[in-house]
C-alpha atoms as a PDB file:
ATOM      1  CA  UNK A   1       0.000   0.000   0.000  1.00  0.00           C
ATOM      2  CA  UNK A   2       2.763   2.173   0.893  1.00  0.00           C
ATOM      3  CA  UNK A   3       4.393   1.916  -2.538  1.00  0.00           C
ATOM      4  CA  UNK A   4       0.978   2.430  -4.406  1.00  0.00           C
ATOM      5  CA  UNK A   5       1.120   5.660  -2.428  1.00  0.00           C
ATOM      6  CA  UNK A   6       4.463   6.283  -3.233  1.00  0.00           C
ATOM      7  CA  UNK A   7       3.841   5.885  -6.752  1.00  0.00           C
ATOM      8  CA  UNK A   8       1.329   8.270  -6.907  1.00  0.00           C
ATOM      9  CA  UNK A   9       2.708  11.224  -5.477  1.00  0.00           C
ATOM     10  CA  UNK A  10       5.588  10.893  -7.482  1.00  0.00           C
ATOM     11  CA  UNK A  11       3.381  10.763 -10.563  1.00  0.00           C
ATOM     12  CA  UNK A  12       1.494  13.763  -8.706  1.00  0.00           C
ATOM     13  CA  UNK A  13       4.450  15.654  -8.024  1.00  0.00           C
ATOM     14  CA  UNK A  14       5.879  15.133 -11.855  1.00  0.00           C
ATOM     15  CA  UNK A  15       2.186  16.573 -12.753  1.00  0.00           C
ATOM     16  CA  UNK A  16       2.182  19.166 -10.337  1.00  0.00           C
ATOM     17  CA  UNK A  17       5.951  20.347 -12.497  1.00  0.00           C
ATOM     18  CA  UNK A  18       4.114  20.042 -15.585  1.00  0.00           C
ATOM     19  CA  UNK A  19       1.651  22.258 -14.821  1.00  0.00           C
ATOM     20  CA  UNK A  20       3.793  25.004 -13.278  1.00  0.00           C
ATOM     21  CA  UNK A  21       6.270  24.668 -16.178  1.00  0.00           C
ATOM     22  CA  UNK A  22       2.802  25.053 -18.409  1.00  0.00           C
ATOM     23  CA  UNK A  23       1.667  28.165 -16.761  1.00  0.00           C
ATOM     24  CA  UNK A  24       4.978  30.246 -16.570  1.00  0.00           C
ATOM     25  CA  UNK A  25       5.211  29.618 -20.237  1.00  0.00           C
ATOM     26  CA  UNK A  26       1.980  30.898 -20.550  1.00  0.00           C
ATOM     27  CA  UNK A  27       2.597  33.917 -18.641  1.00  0.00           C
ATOM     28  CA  UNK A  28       5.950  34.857 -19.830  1.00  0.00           C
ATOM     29  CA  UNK A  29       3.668  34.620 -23.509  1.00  0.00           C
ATOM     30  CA  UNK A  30       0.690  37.011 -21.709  1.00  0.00           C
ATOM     31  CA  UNK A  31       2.787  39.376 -20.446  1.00  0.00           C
ATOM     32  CA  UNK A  32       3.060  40.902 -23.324  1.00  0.00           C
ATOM     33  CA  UNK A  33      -0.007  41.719 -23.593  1.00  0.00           C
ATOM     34  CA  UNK A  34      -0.231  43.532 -20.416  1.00  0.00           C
ATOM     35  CA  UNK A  35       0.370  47.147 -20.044  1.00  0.00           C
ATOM     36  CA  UNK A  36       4.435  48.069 -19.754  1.00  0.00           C
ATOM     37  CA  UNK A  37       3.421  50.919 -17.171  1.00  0.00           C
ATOM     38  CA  UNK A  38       0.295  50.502 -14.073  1.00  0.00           C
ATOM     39  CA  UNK A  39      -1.371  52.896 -12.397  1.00  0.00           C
ATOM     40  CA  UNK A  40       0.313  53.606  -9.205  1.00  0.00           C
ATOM     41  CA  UNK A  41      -2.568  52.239  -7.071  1.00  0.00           C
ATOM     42  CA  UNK A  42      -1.912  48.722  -8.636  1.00  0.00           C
ATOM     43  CA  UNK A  43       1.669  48.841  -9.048  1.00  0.00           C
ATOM     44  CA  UNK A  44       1.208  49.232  -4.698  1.00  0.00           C
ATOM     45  CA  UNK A  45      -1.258  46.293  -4.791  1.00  0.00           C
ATOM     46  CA  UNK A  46       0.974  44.290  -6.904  1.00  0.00           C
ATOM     47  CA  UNK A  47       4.090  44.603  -4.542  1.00  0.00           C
ATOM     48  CA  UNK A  48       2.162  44.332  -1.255  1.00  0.00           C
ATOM     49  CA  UNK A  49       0.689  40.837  -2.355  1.00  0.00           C
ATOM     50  CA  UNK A  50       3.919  39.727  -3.478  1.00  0.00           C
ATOM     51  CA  UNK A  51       5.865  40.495  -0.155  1.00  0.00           C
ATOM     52  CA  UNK A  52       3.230  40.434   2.226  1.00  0.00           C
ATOM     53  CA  UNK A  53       1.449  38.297   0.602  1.00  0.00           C
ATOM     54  CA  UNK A  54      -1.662  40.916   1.586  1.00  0.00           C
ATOM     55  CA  UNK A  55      -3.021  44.272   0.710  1.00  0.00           C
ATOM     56  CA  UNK A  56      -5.997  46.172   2.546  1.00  0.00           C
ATOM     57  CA  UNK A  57      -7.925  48.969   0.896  1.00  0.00           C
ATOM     58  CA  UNK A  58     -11.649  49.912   0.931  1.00  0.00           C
ATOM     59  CA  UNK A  59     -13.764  49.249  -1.721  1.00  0.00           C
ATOM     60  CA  UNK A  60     -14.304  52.532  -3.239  1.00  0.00           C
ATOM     61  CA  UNK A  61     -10.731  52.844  -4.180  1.00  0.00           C
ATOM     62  CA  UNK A  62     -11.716  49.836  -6.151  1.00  0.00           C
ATOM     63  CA  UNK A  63     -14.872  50.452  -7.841  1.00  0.00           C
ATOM     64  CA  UNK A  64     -16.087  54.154  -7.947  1.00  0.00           C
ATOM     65  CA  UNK A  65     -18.840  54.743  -5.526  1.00  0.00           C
ATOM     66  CA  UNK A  66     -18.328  51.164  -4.582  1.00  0.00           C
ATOM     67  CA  UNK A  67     -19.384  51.529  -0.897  1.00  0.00           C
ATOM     68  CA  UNK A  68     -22.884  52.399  -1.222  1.00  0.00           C
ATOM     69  CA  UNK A  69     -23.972  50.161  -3.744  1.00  0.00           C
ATOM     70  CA  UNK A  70     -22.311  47.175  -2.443  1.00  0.00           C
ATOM     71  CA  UNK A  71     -23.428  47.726   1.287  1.00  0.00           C
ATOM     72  CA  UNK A  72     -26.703  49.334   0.775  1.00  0.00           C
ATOM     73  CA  UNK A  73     -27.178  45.835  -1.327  1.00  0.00           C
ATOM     74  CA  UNK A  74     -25.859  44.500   1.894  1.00  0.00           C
ATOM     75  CA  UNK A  75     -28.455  46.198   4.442  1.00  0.00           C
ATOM     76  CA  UNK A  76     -31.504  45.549   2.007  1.00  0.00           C
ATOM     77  CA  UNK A  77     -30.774  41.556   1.867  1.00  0.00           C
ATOM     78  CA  UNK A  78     -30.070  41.458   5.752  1.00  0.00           C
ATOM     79  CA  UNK A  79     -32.609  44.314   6.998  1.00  0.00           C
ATOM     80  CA  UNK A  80     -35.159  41.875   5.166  1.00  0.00           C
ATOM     81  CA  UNK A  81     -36.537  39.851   8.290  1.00  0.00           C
ATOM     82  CA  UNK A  82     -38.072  36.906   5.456  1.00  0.00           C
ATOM     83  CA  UNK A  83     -34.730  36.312   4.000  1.00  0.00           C
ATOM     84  CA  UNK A  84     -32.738  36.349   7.341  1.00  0.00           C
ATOM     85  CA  UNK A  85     -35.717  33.906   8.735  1.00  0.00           C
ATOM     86  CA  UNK A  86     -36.225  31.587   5.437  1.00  0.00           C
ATOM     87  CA  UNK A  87     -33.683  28.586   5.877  1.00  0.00           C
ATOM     88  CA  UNK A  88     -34.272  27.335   1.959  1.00  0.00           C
ATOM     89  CA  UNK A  89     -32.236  30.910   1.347  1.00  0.00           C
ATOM     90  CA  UNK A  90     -29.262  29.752   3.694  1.00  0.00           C
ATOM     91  CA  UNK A  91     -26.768  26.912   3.874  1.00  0.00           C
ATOM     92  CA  UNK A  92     -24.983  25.920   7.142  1.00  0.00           C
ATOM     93  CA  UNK A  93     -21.404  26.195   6.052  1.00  0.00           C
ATOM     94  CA  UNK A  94     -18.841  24.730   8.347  1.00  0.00           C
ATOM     95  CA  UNK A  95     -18.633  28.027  10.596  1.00  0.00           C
ATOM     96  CA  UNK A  96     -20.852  30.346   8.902  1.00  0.00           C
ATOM     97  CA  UNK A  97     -24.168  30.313   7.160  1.00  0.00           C
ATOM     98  CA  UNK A  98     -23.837  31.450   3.364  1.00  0.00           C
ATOM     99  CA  UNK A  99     -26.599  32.588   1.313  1.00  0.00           C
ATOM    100  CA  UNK A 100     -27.585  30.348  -1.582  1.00  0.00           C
ATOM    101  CA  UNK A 101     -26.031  31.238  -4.882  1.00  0.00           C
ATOM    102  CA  UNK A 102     -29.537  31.188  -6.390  1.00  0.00           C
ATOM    103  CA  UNK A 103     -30.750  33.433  -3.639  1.00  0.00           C
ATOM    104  CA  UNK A 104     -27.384  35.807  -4.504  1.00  0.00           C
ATOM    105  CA  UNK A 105     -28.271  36.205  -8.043  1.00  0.00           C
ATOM    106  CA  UNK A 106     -31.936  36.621  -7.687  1.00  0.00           C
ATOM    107  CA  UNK A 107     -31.635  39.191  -4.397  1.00  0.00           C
ATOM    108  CA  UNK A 108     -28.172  40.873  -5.022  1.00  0.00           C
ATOM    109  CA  UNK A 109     -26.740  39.897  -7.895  1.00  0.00           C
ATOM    110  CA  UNK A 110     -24.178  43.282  -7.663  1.00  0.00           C
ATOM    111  CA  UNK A 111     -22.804  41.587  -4.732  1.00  0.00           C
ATOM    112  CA  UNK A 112     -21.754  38.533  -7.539  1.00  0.00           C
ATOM    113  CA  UNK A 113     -20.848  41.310 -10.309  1.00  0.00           C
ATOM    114  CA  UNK A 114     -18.392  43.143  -8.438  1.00  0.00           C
ATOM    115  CA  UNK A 115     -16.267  40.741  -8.855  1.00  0.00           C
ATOM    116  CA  UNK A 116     -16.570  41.546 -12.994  1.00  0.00           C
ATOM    117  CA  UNK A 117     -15.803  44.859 -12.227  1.00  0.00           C
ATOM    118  CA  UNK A 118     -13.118  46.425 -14.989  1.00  0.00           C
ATOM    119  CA  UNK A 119     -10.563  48.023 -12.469  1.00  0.00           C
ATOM    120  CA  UNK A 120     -10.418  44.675 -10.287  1.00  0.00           C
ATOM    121  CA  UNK A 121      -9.978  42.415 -12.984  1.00  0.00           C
ATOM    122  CA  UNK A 122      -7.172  44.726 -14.037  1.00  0.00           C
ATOM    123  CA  UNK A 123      -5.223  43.946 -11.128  1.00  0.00           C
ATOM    124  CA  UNK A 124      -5.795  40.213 -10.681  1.00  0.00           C
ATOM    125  CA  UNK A 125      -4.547  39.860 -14.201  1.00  0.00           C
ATOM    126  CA  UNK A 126      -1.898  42.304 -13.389  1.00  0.00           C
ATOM    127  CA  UNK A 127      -0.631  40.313 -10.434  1.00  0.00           C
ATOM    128  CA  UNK A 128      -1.142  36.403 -11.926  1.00  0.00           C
ATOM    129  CA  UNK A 129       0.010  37.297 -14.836  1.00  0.00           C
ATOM    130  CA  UNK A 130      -2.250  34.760 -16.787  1.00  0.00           C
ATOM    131  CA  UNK A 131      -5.897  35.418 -18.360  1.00  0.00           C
ATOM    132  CA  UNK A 132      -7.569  35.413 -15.186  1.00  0.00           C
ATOM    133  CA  UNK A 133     -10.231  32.948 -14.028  1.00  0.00           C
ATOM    134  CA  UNK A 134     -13.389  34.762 -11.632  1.00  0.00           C
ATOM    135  CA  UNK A 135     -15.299  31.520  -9.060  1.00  0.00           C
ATOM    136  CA  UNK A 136     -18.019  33.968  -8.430  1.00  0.00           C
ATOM    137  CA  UNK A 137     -19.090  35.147  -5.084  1.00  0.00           C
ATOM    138  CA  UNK A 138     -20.187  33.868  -1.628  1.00  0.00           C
ATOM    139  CA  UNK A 139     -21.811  35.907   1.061  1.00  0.00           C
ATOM    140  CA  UNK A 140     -20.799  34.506   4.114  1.00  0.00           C
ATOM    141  CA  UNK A 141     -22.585  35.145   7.867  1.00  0.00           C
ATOM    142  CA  UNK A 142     -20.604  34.374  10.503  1.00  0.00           C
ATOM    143  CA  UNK A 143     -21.664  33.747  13.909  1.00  0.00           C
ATOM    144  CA  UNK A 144     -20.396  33.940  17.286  1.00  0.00           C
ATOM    145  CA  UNK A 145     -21.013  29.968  18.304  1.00  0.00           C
ATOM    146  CA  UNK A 146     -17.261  29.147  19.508  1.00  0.00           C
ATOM    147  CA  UNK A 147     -17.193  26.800  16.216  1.00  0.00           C
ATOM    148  CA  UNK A 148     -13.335  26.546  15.453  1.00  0.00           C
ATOM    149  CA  UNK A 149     -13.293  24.892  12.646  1.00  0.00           C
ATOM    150  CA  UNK A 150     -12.898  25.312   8.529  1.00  0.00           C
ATOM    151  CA  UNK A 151     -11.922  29.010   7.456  1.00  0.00           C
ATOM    152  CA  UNK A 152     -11.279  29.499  11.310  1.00  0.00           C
ATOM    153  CA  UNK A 153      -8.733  27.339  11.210  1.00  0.00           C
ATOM    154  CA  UNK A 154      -4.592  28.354  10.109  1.00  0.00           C
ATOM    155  CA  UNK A 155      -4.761  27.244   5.835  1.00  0.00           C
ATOM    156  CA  UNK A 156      -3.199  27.861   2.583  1.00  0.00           C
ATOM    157  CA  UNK A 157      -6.180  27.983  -0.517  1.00  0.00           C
ATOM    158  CA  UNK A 158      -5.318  24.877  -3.178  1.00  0.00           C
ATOM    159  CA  UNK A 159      -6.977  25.949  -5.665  1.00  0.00           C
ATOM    160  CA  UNK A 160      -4.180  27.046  -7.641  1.00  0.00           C
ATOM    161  CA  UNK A 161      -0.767  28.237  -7.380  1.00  0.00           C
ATOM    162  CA  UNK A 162      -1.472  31.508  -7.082  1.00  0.00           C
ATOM    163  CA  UNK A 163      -5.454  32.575  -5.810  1.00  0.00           C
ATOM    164  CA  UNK A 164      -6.503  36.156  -5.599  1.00  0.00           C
ATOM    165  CA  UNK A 165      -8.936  36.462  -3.144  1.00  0.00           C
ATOM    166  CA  UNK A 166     -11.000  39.636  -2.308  1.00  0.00           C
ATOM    167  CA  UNK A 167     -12.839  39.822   0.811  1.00  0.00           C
ATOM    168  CA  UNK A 168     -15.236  42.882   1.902  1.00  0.00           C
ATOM    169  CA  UNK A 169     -16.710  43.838   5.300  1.00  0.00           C
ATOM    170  CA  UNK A 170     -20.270  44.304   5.118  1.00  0.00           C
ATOM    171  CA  UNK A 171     -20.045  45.224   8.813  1.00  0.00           C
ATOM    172  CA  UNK A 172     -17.593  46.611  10.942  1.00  0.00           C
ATOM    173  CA  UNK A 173     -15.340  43.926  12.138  1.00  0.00           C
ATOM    174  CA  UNK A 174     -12.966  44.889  15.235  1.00  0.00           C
ATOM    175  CA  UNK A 175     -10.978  42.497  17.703  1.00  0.00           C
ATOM    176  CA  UNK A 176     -14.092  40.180  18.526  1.00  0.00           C
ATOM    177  CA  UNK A 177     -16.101  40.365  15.432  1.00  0.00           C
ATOM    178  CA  UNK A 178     -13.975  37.825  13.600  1.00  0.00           C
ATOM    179  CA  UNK A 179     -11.200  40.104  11.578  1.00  0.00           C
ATOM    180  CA  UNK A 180      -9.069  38.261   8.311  1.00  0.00           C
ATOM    181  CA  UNK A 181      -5.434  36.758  10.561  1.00  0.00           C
ATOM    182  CA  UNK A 182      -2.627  35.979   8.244  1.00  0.00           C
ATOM    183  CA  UNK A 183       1.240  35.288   8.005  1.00  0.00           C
ATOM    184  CA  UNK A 184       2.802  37.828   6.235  1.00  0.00           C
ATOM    185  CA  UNK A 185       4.156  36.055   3.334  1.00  0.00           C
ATOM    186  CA  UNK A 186       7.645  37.648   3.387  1.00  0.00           C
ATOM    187  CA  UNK A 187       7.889  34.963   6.766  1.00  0.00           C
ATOM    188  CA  UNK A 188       8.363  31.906   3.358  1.00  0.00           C
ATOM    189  CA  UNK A 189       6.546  29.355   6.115  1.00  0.00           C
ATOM    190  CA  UNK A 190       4.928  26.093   4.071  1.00  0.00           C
ATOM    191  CA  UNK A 191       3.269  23.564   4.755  1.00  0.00           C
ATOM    192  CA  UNK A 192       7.095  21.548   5.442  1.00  0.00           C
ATOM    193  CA  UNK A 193       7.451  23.734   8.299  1.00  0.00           C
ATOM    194  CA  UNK A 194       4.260  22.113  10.282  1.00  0.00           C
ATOM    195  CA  UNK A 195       6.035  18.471   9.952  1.00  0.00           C
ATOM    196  CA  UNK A 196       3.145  15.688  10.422  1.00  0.00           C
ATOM    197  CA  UNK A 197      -0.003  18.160  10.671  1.00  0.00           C
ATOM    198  CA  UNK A 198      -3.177  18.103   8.760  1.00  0.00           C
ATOM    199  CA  UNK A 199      -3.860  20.878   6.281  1.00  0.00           C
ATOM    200  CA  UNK A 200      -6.285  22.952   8.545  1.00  0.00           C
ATOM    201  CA  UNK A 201      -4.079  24.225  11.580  1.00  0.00           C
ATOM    202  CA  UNK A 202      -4.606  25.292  15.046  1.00  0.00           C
ATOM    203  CA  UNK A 203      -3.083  28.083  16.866  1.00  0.00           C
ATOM    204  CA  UNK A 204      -0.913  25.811  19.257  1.00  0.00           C
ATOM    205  CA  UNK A 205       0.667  24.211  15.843  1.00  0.00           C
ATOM    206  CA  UNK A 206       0.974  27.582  14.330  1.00  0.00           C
ATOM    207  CA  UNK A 207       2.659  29.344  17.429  1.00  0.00           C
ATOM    208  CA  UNK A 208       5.316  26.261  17.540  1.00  0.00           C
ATOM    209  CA  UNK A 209       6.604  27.720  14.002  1.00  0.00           C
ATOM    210  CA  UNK A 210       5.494  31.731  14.156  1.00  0.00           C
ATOM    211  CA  UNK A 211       5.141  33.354  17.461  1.00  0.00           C
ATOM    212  CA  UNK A 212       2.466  34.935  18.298  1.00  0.00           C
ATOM    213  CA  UNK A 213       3.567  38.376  17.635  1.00  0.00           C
ATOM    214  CA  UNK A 214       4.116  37.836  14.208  1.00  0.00           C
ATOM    215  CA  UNK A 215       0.376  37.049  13.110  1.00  0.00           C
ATOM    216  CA  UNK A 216      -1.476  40.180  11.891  1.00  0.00           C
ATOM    217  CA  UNK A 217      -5.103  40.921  11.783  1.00  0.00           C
ATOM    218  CA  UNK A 218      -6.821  43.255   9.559  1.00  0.00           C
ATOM    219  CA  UNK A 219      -9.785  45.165  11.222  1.00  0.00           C
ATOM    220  CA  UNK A 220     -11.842  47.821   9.779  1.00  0.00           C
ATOM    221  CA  UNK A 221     -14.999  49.800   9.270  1.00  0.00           C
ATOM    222  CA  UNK A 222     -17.648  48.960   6.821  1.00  0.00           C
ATOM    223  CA  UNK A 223     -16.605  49.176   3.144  1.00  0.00           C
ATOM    224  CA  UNK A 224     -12.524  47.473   4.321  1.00  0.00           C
ATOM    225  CA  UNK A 225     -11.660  45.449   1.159  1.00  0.00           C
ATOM    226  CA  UNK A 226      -8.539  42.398   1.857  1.00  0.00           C
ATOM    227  CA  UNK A 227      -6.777  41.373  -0.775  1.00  0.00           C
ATOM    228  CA  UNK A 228      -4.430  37.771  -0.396  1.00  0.00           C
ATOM    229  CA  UNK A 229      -3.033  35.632  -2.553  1.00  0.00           C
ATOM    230  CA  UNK A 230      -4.321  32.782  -0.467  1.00  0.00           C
ATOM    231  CA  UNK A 231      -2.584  29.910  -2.089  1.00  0.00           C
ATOM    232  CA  UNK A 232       0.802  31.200  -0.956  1.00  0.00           C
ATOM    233  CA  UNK A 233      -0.063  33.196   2.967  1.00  0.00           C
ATOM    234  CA  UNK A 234      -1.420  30.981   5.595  1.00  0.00           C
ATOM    235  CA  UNK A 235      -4.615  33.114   6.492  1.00  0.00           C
ATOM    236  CA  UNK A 236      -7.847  32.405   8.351  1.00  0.00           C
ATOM    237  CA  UNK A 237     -11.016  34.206  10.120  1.00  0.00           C
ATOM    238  CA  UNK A 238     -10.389  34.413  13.299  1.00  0.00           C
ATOM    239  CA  UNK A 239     -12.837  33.046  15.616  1.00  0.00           C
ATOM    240  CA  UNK A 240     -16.200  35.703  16.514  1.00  0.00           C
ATOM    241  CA  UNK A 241     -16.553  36.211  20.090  1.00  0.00           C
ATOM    242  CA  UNK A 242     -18.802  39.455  20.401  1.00  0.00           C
ATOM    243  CA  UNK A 243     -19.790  39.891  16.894  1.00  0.00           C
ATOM    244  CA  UNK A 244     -21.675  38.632  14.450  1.00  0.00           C
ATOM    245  CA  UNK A 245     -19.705  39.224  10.414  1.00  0.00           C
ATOM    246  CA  UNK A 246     -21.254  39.569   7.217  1.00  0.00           C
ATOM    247  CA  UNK A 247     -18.481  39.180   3.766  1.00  0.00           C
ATOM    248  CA  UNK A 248     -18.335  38.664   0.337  1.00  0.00           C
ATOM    249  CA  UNK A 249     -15.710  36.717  -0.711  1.00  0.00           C
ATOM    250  CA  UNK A 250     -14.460  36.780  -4.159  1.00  0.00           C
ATOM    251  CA  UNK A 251     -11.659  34.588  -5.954  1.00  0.00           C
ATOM    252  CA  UNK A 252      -9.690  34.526  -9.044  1.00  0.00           C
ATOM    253  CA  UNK A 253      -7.100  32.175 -10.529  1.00  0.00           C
ATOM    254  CA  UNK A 254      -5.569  31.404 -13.501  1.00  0.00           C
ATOM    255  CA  UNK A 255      -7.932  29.632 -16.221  1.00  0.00           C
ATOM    256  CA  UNK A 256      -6.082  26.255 -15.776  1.00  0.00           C
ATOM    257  CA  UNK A 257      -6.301  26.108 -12.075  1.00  0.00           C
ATOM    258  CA  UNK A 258      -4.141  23.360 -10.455  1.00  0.00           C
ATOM    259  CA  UNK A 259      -7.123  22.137  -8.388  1.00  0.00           C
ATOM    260  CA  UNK A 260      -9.688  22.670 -11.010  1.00  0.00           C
ATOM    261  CA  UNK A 261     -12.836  20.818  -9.085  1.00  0.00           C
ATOM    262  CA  UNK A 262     -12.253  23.091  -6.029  1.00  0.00           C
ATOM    263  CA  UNK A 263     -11.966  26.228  -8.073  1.00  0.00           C
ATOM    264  CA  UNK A 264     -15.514  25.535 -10.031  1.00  0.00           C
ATOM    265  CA  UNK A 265     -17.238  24.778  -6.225  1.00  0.00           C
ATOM    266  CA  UNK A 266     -17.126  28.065  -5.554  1.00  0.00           C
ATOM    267  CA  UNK A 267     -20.095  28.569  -7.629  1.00  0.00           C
ATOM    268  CA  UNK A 268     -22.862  26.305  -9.597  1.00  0.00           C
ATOM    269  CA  UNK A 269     -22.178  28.208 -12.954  1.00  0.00           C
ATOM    270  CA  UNK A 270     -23.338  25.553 -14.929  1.00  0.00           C
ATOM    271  CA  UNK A 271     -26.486  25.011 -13.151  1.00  0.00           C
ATOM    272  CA  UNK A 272     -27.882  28.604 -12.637  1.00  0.00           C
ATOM    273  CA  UNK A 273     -25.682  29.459 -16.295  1.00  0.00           C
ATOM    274  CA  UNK A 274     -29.529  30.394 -17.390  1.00  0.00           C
ATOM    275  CA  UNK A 275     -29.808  32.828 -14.857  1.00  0.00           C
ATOM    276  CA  UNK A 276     -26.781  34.123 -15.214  1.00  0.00           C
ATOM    277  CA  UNK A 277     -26.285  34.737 -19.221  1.00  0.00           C
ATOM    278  CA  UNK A 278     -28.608  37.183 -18.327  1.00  0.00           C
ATOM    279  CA  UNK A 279     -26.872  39.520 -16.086  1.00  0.00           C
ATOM    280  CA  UNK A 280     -22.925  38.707 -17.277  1.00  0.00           C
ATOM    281  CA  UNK A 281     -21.893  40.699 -19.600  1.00  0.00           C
ATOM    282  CA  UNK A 282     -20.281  39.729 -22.744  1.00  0.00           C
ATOM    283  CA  UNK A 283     -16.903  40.643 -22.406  1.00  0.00           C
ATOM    284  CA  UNK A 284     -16.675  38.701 -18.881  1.00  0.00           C
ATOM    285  CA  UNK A 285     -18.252  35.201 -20.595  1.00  0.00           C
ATOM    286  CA  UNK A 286     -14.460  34.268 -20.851  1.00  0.00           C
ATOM    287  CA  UNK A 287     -14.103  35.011 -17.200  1.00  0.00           C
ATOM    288  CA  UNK A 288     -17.162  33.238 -15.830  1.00  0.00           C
ATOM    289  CA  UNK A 289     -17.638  30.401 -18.471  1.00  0.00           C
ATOM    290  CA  UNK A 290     -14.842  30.058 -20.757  1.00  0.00           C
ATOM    291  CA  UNK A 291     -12.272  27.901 -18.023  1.00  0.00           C
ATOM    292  CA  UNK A 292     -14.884  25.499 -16.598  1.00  0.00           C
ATOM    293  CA  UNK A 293     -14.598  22.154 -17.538  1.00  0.00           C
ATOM    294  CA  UNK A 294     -14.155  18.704 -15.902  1.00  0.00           C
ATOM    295  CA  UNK A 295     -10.861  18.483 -14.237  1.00  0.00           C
ATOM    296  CA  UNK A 296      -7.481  16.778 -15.975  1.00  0.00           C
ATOM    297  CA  UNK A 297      -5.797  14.136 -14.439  1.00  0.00           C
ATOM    298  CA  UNK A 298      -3.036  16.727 -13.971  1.00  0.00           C
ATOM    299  CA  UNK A 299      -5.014  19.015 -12.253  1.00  0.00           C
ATOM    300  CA  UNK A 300      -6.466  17.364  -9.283  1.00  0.00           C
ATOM    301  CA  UNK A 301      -4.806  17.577  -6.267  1.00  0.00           C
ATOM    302  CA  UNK A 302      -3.448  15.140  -4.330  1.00  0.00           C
ATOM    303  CA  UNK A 303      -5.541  14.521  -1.144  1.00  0.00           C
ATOM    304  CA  UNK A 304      -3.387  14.968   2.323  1.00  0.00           C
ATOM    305  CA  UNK A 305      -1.928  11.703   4.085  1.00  0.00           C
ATOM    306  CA  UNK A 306      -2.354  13.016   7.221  1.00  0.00           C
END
């Protein structure tokens, strides 16, 4: 049994090179069409996620007049005492409840296009460097039920080498309410530095590689927009105590992620594709539809032995 496992991570591992070698070849080819000279609001974006591995801004420096359309969307959908009180709306996550992607398109389907919007896009293909995949959009409730587990828990994303993920406070979220915890990526701690662990950490196993007073949390007012590449930054939501926390999340990758089933779970595209020809533009079909597709043999991830 041991060899059969042996076996395959080596033919994992040879896949896994394959597939790196495949996208920097695609990238050094892309980068030439991206432009020589950014703005210098990316350019700061672009080197904060590649030494910190994290950048926080609000969401109107993003999207122009962002803040009111994306959190008055907010307040309508949880202000509305039948959708906060109609489970067939919700799904119990494994620390937070996340409204349906049905319910997302129907209710607030901005919430699921800012993730289409022009500027944003810009800078995820900016910083991956590859014709940029978008999984769509959850938004997540947390609670304050003492549930460690899942996001609350120390991870790395696998969806793909690199992920771009955008998440926005629909609330204010100070020490208590649950704020974003990373490692600042400029640490270079992997997964070989927790020897034997699982791929979901605790704080005791974290601590024994990065003390304490090295983790950073990012609180902030209403509107605070985090951006991580959380493939490469161990990162989590730190547990609620006296808050409640409303998000949307938002991910990109490239459009041949290395974990291509988890990057399409994010969103039932091809389901609720219907639904959503109607609202997605054109331009963004590529974006949305263009990258889905069954997964490779050498894109599936190998599943953790421990």
């Amino acid at each position: 049994m041991s060899h059969m496992v042996s076996r395959e991570r080596l033919a994992h591992t040879a896949r896994t090179c394959s597939l790196r070698a495949s996208h920097l070849l695609a990238s050094l080819i892309f980068r030439r069409q991206l432009a020589s000279v950014v703005s210098p609001d990316v350019a700061l974006i672009i080197s904060d996620l590649e030494t910190e591995g994290v950048h926080v801004t609000t969401v109107d420096r993003l999207v122009t007049d962002g803040r009111r359309r994306i959190v008055d969307a907010a307040s309508r959908l949880l202000g509305d005492e039948a959708v906060r009180q109609n489970p067939a709306l919700w799904v119990r996550a494994t620390s937070s409840t996340d409204l349906t992607a049905d319910a997302l398109l129907a209710r607030v389907p901005e919430l699921y296009l800012l993730g289409l919007d022009a500027h944003i896009l810009r800078v995820a293909q900016q910083y991956l460097k590859l014709p940029v995949a978008y999984h769509g959009a959850v938004f997540r409730h947390s609670l304050v039920d003492g549930e460690l587990s899942g996001p609350r828990l120390w991870h790395q994303d696998a969806e793909d080498f690199h992920v771009l993920r955008m998440v926005v406070y629909l609330n204010d979220v100070a020490a208590g309410g649950g704020p974003f915890e990373y490692i600042p990526r400029s640490l270079g701690v992997t997964y070989r530095d927790f020897h034997g662990c699982s791929d979901h950490l605790t704080d005791d196993q974290v601590e024994r590689v990065v003390p304490r007073d090295r983790w950073k949390r990012v609180a902030g007012p209403t509107g605070t927009v985090v951006l991580c590449d959380t493939a490469k930054v161990f990162h989590r939501e730190s547990i609620q105590t006296e808050r409640e926390r409303s998000v949307i999340m938002i991910g990109y990758s490239s459009r041949r992620p290395s974990g291509m089933d988890l990057a399409m779970a994010h969103f039932p595209v091809e389901r609720l594709a219907p639904a959503m020809l109607k609202i997605v533009p054109a331009i963004n079909h590529g974006h949305v539809f263009g990258w889905r597709r069954a997964a490779e043999p050498d894109t599936v991830p190998l599943p953790s032995s421990a």
